[in-house]
N, C-alpha and C. Protein backbone atom coordinates (compact mmCIF):
# COMPACT_ATOMS: atom_id res chain seq x y z
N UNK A 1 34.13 74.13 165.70
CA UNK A 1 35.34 74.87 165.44
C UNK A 1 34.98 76.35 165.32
N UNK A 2 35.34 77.15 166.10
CA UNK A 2 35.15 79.06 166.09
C UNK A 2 35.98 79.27 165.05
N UNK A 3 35.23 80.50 164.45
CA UNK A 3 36.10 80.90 163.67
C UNK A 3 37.94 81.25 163.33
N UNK A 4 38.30 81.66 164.33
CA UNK A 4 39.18 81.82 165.06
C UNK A 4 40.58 80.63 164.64
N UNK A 5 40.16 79.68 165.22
CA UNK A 5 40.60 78.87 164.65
C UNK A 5 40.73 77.56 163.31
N UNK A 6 39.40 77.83 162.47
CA UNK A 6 39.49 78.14 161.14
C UNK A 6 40.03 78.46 160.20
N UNK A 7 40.23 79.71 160.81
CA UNK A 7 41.23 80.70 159.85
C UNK A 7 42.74 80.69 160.25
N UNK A 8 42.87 79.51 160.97
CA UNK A 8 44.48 79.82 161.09
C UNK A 8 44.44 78.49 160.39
N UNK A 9 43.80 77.67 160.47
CA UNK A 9 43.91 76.08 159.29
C UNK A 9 43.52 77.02 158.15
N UNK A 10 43.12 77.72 157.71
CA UNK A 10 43.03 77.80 156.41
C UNK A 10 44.61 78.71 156.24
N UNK A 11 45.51 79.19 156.72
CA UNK A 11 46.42 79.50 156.59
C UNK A 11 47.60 78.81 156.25
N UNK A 12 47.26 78.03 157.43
CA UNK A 12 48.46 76.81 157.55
C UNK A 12 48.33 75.69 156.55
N UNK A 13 47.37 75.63 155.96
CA UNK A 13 47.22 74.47 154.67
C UNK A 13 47.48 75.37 153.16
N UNK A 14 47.44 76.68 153.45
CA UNK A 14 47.89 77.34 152.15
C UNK A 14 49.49 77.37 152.51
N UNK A 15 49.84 77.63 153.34
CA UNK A 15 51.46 77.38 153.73
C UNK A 15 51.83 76.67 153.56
N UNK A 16 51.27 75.19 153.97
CA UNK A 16 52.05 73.53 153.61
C UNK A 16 52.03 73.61 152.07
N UNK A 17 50.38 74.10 151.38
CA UNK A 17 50.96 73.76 149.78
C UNK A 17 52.21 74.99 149.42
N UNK A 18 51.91 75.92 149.69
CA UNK A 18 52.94 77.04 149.27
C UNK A 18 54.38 76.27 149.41
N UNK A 19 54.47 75.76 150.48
CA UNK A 19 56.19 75.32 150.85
C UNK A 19 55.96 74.43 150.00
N UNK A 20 55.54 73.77 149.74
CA UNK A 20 55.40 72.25 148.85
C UNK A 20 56.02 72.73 147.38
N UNK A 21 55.03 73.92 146.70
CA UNK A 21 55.07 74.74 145.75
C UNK A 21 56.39 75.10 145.74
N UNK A 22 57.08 76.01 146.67
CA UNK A 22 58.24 76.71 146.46
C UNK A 22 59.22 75.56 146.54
N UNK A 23 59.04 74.50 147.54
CA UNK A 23 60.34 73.65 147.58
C UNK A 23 60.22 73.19 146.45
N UNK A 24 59.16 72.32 145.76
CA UNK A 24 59.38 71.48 144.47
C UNK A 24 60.25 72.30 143.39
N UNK A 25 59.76 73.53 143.55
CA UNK A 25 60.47 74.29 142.18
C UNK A 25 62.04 74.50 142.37
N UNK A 26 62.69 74.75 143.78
CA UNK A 26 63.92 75.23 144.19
C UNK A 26 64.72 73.47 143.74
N UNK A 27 63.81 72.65 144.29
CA UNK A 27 64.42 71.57 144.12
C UNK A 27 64.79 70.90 142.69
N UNK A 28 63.98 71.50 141.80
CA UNK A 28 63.89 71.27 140.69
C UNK A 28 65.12 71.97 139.81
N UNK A 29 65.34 73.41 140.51
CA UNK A 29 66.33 74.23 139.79
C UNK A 29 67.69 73.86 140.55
N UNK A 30 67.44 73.22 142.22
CA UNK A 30 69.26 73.15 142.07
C UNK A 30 69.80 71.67 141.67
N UNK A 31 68.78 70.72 141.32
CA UNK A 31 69.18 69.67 140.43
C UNK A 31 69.81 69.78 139.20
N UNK A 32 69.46 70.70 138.47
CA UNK A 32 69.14 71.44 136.60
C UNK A 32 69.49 69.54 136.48
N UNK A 33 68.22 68.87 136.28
CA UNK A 33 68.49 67.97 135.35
C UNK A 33 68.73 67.79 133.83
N UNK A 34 69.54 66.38 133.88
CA UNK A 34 69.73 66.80 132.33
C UNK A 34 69.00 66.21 131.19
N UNK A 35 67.68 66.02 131.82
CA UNK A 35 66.41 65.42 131.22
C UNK A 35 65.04 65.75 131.84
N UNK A 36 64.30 65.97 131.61
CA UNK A 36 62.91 66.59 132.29
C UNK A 36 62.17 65.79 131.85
N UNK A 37 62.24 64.96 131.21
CA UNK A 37 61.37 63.33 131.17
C UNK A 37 61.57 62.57 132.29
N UNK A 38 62.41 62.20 132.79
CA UNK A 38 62.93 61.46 134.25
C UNK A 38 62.23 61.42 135.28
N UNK A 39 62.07 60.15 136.07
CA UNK A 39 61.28 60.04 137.01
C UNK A 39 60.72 61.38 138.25
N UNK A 40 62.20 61.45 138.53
CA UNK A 40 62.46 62.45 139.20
C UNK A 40 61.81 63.70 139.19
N UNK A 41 61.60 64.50 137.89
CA UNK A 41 61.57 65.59 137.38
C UNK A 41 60.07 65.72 137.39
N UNK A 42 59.27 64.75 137.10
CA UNK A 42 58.06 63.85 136.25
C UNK A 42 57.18 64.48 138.23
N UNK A 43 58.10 63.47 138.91
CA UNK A 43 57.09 63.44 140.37
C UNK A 43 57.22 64.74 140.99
N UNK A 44 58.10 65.73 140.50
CA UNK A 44 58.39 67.19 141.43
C UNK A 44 57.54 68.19 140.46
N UNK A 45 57.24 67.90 139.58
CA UNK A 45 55.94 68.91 138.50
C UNK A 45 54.83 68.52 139.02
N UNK A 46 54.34 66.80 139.27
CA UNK A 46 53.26 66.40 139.30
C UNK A 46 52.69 66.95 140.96
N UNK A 47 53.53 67.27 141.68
CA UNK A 47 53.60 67.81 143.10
C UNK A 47 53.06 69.02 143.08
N UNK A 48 53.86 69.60 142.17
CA UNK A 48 53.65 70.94 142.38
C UNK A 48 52.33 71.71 141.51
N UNK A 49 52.31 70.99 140.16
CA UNK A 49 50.92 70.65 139.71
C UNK A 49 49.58 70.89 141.04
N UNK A 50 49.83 69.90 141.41
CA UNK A 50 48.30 68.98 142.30
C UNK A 50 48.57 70.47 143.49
N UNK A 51 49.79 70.79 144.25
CA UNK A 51 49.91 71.93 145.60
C UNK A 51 49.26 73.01 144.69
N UNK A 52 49.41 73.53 143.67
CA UNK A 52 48.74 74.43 143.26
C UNK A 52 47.36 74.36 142.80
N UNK A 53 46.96 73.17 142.22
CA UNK A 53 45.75 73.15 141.93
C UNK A 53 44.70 72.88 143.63
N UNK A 54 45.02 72.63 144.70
CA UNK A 54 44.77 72.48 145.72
C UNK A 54 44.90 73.75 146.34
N UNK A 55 45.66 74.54 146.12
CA UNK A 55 45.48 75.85 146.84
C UNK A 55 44.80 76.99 145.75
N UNK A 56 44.69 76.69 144.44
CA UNK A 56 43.62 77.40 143.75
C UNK A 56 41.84 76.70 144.09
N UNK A 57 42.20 75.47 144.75
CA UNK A 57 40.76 75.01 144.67
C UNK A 57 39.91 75.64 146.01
N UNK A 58 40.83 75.46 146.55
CA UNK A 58 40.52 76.01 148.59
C UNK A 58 40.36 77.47 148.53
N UNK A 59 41.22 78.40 147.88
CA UNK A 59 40.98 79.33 147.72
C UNK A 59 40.01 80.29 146.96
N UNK A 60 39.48 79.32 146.00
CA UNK A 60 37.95 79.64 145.30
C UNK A 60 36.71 79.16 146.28
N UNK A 61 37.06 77.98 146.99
CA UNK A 61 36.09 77.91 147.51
C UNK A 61 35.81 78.68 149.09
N UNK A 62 37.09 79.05 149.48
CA UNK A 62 37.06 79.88 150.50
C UNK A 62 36.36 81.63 150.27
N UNK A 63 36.72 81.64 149.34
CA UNK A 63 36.11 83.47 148.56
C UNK A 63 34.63 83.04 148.41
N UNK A 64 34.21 81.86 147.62
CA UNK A 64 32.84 81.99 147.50
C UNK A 64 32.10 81.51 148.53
N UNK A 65 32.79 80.51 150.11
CA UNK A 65 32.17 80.43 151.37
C UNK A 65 31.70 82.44 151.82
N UNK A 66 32.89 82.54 151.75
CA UNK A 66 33.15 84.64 152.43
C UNK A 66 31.74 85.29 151.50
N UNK A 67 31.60 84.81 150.51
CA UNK A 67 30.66 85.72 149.79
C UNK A 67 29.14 85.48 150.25
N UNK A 68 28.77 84.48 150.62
CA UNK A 68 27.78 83.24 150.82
C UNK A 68 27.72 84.26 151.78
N UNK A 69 28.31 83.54 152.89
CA UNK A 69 28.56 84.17 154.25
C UNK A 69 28.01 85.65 154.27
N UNK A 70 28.75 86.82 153.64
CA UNK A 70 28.34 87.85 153.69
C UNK A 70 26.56 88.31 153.42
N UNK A 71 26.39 87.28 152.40
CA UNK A 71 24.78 87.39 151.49
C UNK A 71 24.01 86.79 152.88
N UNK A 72 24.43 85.89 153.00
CA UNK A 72 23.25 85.55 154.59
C UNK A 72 23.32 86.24 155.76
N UNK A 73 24.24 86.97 156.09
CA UNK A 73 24.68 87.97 156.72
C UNK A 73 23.82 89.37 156.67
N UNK A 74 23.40 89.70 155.25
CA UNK A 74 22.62 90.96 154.89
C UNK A 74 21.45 90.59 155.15
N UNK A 75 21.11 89.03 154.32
CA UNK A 75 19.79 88.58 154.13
C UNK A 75 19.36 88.57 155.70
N UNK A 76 19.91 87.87 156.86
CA UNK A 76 19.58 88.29 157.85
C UNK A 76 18.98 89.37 158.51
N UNK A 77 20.05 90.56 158.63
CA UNK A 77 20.07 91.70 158.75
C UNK A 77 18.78 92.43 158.51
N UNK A 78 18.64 92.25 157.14
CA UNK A 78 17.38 92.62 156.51
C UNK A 78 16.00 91.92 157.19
N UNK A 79 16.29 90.89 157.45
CA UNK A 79 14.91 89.83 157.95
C UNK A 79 14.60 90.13 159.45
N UNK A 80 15.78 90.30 160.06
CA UNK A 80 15.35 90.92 161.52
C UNK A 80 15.38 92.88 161.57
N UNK A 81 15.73 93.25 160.83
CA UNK A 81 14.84 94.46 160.49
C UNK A 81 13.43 94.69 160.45
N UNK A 82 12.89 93.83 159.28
CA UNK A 82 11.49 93.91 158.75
C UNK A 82 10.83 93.12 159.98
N UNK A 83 11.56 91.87 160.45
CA UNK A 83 10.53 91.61 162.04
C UNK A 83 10.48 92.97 163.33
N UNK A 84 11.61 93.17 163.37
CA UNK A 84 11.74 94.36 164.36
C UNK A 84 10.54 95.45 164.06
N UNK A 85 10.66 95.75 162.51
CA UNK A 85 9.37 96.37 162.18
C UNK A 85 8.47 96.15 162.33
N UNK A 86 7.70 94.52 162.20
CA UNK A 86 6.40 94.36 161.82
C UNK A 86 6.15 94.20 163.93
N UNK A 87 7.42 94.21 164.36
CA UNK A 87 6.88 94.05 166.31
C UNK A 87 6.61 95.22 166.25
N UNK A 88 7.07 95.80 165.93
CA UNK A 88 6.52 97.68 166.74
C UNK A 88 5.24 98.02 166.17
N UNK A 89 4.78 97.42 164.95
CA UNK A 89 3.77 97.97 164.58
C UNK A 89 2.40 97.01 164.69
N UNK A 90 2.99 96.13 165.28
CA UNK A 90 1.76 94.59 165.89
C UNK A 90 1.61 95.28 167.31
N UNK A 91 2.91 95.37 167.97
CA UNK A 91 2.67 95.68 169.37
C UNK A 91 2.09 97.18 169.49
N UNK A 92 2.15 98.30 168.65
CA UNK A 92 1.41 99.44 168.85
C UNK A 92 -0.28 99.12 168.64
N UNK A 93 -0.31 97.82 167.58
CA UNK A 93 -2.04 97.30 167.06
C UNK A 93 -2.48 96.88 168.76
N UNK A 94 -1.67 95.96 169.11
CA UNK A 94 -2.25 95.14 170.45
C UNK A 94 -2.56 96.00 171.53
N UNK A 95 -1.85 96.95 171.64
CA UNK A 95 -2.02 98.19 172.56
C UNK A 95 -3.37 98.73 172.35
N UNK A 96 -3.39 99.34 171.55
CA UNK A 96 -5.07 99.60 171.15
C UNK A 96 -5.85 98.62 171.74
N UNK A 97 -5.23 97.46 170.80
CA UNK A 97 -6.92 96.54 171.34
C UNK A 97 -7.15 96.77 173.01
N UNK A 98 -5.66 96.37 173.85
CA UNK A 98 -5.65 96.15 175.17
C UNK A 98 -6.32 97.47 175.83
N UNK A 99 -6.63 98.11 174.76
CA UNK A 99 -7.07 99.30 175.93
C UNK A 99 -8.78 99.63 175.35
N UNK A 100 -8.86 98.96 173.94
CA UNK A 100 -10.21 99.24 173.98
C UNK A 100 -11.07 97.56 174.94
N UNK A 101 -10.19 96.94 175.36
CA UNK A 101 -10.56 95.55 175.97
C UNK A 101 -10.72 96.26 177.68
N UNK A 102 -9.65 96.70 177.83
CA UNK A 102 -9.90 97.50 179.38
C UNK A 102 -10.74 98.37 179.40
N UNK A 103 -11.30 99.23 178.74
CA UNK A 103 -12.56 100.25 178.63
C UNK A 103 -13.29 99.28 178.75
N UNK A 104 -13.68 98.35 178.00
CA UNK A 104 -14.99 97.51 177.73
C UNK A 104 -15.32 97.23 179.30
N UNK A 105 -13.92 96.34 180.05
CA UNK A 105 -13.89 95.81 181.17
C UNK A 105 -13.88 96.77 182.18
N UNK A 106 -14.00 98.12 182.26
CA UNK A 106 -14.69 99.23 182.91
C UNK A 106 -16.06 99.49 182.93
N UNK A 107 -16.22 99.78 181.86
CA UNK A 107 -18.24 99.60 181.44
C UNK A 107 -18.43 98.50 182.10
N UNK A 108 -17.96 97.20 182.22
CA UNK A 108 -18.84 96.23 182.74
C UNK A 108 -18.54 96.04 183.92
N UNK A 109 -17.74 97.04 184.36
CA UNK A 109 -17.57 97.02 186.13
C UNK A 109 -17.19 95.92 186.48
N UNK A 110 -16.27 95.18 186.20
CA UNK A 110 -15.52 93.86 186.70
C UNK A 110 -13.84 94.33 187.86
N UNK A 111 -13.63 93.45 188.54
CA UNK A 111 -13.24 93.59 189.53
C UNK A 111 -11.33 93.30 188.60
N UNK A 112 -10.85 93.41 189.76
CA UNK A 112 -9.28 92.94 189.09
C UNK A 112 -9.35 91.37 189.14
N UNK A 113 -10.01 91.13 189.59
CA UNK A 113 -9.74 89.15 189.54
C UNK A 113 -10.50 88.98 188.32
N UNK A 114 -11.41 89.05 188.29
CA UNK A 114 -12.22 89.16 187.33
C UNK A 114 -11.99 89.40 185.64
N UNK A 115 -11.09 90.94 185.90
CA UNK A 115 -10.62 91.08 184.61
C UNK A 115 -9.65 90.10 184.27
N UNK A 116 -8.82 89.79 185.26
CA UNK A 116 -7.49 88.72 185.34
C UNK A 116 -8.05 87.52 184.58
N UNK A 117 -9.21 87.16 185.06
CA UNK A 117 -9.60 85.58 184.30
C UNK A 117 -9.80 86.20 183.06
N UNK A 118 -10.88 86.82 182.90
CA UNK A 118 -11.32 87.49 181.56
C UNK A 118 -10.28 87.63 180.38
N UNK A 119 -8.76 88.14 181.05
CA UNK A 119 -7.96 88.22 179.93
C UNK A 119 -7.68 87.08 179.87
N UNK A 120 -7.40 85.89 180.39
CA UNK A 120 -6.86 84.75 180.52
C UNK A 120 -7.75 84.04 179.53
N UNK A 121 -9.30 83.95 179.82
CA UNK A 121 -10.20 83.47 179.14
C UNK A 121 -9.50 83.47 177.23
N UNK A 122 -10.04 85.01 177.12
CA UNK A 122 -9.41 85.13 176.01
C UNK A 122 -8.43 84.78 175.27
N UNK A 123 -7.42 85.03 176.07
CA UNK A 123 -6.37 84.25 175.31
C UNK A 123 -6.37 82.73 175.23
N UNK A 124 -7.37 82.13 175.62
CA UNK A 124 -8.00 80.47 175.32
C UNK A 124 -7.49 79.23 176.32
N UNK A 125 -7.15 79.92 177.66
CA UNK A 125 -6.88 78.85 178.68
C UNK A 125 -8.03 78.34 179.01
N UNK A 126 -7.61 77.19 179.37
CA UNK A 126 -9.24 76.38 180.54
C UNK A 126 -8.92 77.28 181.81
N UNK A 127 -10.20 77.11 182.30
CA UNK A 127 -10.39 76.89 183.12
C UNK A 127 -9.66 76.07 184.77
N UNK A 128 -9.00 74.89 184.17
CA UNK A 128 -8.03 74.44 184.78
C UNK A 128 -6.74 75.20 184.72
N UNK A 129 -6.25 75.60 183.99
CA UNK A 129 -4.62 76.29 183.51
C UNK A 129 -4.75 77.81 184.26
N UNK A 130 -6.05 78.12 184.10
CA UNK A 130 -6.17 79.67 184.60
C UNK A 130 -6.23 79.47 186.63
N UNK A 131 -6.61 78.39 186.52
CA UNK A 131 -6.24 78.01 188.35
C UNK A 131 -5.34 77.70 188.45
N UNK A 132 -4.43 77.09 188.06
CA UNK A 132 -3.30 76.87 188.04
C UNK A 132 -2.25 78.02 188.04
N UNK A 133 -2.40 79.05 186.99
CA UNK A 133 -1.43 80.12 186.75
C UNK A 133 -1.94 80.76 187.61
N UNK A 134 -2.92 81.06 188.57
CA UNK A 134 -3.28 82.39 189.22
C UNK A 134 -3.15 81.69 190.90
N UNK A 135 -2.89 80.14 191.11
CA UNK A 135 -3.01 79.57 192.63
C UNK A 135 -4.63 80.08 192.62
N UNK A 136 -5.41 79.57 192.06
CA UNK A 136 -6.84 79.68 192.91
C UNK A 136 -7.35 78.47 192.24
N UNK A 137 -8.32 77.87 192.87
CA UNK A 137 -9.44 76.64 192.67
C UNK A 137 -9.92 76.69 191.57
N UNK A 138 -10.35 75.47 190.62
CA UNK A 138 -10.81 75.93 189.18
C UNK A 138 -12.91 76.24 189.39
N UNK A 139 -13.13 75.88 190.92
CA UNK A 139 -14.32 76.41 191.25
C UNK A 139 -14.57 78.00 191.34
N UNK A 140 -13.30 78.33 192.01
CA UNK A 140 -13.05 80.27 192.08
C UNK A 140 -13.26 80.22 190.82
N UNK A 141 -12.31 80.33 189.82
CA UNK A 141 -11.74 80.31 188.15
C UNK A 141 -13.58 80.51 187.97
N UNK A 142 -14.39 79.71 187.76
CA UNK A 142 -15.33 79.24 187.03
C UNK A 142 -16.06 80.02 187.57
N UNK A 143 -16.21 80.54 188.87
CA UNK A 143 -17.08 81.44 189.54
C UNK A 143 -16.94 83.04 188.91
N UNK A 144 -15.30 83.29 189.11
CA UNK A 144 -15.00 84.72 188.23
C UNK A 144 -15.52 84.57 186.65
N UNK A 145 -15.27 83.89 186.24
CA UNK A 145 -15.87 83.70 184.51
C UNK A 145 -17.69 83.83 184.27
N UNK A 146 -17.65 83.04 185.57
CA UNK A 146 -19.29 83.51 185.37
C UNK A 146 -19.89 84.75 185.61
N UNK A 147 -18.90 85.49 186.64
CA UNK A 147 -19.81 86.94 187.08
C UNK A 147 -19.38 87.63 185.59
N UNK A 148 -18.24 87.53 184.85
CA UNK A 148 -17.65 87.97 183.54
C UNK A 148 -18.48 88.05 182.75
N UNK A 149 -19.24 86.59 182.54
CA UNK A 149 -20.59 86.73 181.48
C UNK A 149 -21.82 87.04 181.73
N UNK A 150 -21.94 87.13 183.01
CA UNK A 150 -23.65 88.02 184.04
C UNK A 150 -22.85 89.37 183.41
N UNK A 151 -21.70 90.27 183.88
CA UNK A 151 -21.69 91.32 183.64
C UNK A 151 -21.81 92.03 182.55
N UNK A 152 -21.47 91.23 181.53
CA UNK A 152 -21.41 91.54 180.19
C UNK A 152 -22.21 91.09 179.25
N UNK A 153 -23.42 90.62 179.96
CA UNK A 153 -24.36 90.03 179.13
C UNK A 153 -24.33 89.01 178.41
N UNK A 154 -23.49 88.24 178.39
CA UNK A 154 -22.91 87.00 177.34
C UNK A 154 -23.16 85.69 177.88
N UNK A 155 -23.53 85.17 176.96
CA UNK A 155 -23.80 83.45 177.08
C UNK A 155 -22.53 82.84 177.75
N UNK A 156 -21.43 83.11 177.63
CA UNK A 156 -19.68 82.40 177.47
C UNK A 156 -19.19 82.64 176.73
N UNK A 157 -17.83 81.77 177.37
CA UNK A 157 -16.36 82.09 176.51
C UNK A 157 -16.39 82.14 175.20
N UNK A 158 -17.26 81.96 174.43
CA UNK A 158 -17.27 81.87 172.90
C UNK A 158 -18.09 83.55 173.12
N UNK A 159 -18.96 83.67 173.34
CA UNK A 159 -19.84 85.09 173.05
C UNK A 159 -18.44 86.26 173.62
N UNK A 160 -17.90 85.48 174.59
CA UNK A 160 -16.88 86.43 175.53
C UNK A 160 -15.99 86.95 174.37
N UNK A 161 -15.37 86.04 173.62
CA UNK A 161 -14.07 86.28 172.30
C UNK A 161 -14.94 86.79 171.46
N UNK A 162 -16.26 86.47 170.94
CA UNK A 162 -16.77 87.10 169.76
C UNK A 162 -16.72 88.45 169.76
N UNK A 163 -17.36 88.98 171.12
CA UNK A 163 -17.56 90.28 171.37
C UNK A 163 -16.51 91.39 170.90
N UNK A 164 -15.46 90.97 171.53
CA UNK A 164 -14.18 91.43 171.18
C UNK A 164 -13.07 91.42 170.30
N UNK A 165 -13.44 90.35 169.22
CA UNK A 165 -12.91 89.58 168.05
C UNK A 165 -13.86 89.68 166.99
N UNK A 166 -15.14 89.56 166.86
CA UNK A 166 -15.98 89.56 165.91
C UNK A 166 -15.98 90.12 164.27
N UNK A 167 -15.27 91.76 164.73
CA UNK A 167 -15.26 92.76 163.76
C UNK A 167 -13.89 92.77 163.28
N UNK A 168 -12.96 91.36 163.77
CA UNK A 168 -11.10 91.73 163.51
C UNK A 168 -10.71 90.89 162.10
N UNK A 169 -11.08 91.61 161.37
CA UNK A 169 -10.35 91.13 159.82
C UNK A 169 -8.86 91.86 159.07
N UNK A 170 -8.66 90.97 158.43
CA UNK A 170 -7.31 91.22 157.64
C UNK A 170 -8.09 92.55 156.94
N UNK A 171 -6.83 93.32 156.46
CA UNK A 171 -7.31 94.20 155.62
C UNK A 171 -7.88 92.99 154.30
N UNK A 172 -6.86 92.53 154.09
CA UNK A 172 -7.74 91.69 152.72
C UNK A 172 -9.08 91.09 152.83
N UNK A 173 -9.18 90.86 153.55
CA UNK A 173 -10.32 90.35 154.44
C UNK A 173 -11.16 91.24 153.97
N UNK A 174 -10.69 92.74 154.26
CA UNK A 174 -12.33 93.44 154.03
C UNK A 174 -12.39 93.99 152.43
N UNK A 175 -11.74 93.99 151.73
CA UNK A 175 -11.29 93.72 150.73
C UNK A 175 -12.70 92.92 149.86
N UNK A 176 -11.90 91.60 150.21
CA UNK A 176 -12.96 90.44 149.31
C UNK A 176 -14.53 89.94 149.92
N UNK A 177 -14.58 90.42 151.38
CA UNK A 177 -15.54 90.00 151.60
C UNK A 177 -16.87 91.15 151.93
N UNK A 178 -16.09 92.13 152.01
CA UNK A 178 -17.28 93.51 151.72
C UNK A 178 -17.97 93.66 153.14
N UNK A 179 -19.17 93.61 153.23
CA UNK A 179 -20.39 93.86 154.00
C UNK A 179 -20.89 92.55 154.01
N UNK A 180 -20.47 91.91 154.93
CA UNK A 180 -21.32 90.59 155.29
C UNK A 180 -21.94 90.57 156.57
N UNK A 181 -22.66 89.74 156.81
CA UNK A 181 -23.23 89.67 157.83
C UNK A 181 -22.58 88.52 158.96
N UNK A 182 -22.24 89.16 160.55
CA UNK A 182 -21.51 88.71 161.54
C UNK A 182 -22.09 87.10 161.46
N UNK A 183 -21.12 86.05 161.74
CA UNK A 183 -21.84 84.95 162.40
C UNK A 183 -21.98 84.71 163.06
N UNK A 184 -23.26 83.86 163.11
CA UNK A 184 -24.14 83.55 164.27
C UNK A 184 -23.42 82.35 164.89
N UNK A 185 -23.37 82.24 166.45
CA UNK A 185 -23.01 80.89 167.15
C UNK A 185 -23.51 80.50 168.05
């Protein structure tokens, strides 16, 4: 149900009790009974009773849906703010890296295919997936990865990420753990 039409049922059910409300009472006054104990009298209070307590109930709970509503509304607001924030200032971090990762991959004189696996590597595809995403053989794949670690001096894909990952700690990170010594793999 859109809002839209929501809000015209929440209209139209305050209208049915309202008419309910106004008729019971009109009906009540052009009777003027001459007893207000009487069946009669008894079921047009008890009506109008229950239409009002039904349109005070809907209507409290409709104000405190609207209020709700509004609070998750901000709380939102606020939450994709502070993400919007923390992207611009992750994606200005990644930028850096990507360019102290492309310098590196200059010094080591690697080709564009080459770098292509290399980033791929990194980000932790096989070997298979990286032939796959690029249309080449996972024999090519495995061939570029290897001139990757002749060029750069590295054992493999593990020495490949260390190199470039090794020194990446949380600030808290450097915090509690001080001056330690890199690990060995």
């Amino acid at each position: 149900m859109d809002l839209q039409n929501d809000e015209r049922l929440r209209w139209l059910l305050v209208v049915a009790l309202l008419a309910i409300i106004v008729g019971g009472i009109a009906d009540l006054i052009m009777d003027q009974p001459e007893s207000w104990l009487s069946f009669h009298v008894i079921f047009e209070s008890l009506m109008i009773a229950g239409a009002l307590l039904m349109t005070t109930t809907l209507w409290l709970g409709w104000w405190r849906s609207s209020r709700s509503v509004g609070e998750l509304r901000r709380s939102l607001e606020a939450r994709e703010e502070e993400r919007d924030t923390w992207r611009a200032s992750a994606q200005r971090a990644l930028e850096g890296l990507g360019e102290a990762i492309d310098a590196q991959f200059d010094a080591w004189g690697l080709t564009p295919s080459e770098r292509e696996i290399a980033v791929l590597l990194l980000k932790g595809h096989s070997h298979k997936a990286i032939a796959k995403h690029t249309d080449r053989s996972a024999q090519t794949v495995r061939q570029h990865a290897a001139a990757v670690y002749r060029k750069g001096d590295l054992s493999g894909r593990a020495e490949l990420s260390a190199f470039f990952l090794e020194d990446l700690m949380l600030p808290a990170d450097r915090r509690t753990v001080g001056q330690t010594e890199p690990m060995k793999g």
